[in-house]
Protein backbone atom coordinates (compact mmCIF):
# COMPACT_ATOMS: atom_id res chain seq x y z
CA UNK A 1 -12.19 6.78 7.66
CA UNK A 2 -9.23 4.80 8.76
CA UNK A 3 -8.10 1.62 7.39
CA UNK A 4 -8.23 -1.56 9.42
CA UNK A 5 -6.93 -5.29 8.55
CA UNK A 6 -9.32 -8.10 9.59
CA UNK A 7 -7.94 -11.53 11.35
CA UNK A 8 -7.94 -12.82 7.38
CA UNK A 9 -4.48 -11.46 7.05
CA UNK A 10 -1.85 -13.78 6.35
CA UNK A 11 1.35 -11.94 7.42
CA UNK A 12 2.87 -11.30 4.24
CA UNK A 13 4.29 -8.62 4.74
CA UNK A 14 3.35 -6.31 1.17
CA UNK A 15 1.09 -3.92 2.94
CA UNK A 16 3.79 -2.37 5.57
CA UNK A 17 5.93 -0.89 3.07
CA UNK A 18 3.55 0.71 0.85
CA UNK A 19 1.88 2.73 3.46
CA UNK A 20 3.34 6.34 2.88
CA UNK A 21 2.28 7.66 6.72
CA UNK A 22 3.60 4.52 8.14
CA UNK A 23 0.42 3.51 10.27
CA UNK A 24 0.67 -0.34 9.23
CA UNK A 25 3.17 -2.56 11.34
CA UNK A 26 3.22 -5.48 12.78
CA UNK A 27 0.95 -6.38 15.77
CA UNK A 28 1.29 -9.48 17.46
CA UNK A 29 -0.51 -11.77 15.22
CA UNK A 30 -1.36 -9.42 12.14
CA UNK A 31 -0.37 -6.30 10.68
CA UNK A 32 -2.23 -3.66 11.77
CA UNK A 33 -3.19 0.29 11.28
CA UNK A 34 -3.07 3.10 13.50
CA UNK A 35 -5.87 5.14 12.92
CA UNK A 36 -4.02 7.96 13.99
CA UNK A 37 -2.12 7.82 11.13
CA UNK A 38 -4.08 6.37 8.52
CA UNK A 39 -5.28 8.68 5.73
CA UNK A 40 -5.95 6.29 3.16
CA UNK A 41 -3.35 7.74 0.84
CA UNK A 42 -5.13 10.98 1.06
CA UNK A 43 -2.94 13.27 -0.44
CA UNK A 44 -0.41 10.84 -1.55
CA UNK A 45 -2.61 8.49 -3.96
CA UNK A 46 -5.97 8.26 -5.37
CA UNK A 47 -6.64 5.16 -3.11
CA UNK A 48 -4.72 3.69 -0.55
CA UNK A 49 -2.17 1.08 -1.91
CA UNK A 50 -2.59 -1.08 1.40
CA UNK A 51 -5.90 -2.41 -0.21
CA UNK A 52 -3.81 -2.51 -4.11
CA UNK A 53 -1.58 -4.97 -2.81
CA UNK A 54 -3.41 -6.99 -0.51
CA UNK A 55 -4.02 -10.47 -1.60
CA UNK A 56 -6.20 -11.87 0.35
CA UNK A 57 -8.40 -8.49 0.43
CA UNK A 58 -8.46 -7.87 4.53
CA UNK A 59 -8.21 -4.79 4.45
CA UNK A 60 -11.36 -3.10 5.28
CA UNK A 61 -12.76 0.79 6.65
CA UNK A 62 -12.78 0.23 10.10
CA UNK A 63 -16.28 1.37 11.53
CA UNK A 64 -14.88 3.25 14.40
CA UNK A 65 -12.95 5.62 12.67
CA UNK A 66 -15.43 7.06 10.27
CA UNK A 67 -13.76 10.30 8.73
CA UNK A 68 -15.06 12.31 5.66
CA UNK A 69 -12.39 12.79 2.83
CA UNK A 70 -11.97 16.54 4.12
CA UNK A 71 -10.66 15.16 7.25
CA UNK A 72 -8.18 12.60 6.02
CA UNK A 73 -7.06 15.63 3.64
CA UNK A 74 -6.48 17.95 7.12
CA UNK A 75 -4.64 14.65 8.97
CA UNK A 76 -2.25 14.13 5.44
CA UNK A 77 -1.47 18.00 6.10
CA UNK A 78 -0.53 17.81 10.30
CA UNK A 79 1.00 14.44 9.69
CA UNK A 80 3.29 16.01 6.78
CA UNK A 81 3.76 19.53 8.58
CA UNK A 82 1.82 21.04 6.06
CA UNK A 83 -1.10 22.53 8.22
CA UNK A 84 -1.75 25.64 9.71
């Protein structure tokens, strides 16, 4: 499941860097995550640092992106040229 950041977010600016797949930048009011991207630190970290250093906690599973932890493994692997 991919990672999504609710309107709560208040822009500053700890989440962007610690995303190791580089799906969070900055949208035009919030940060956001593409889900395209987003593995939640599958295969980097036991759980995605996004949510570690958010502090005001808006960073949430987004319900249209639902994705068992198989398939974030297989995204970390195409996304880091590991696959096939």
């Amino acid at each position: 499941m991919a990672l999504m950041i609710t309107d709560e977010c208040i822009n500053c600016d700890v989440c962007e860097p610690e995303c190791p797949n580089g799906a969070i930048s900055q949208g035009e009011e919030i940060y956001v995550i593409d889900p395209n991207l987003c593995t939640e630190c599958v295969g980097h970290y036991d759980t995605p640092q996004c949510v570690e250093v958010c502090p005001v906690e808006c960073i949430h599973v987004s319900p249209d992106h639902k994705e068992s932890k198989e398939q974030l493994q297989q995204k970390f692997l195409v996304i880091t040229g590991q696959a096939g």
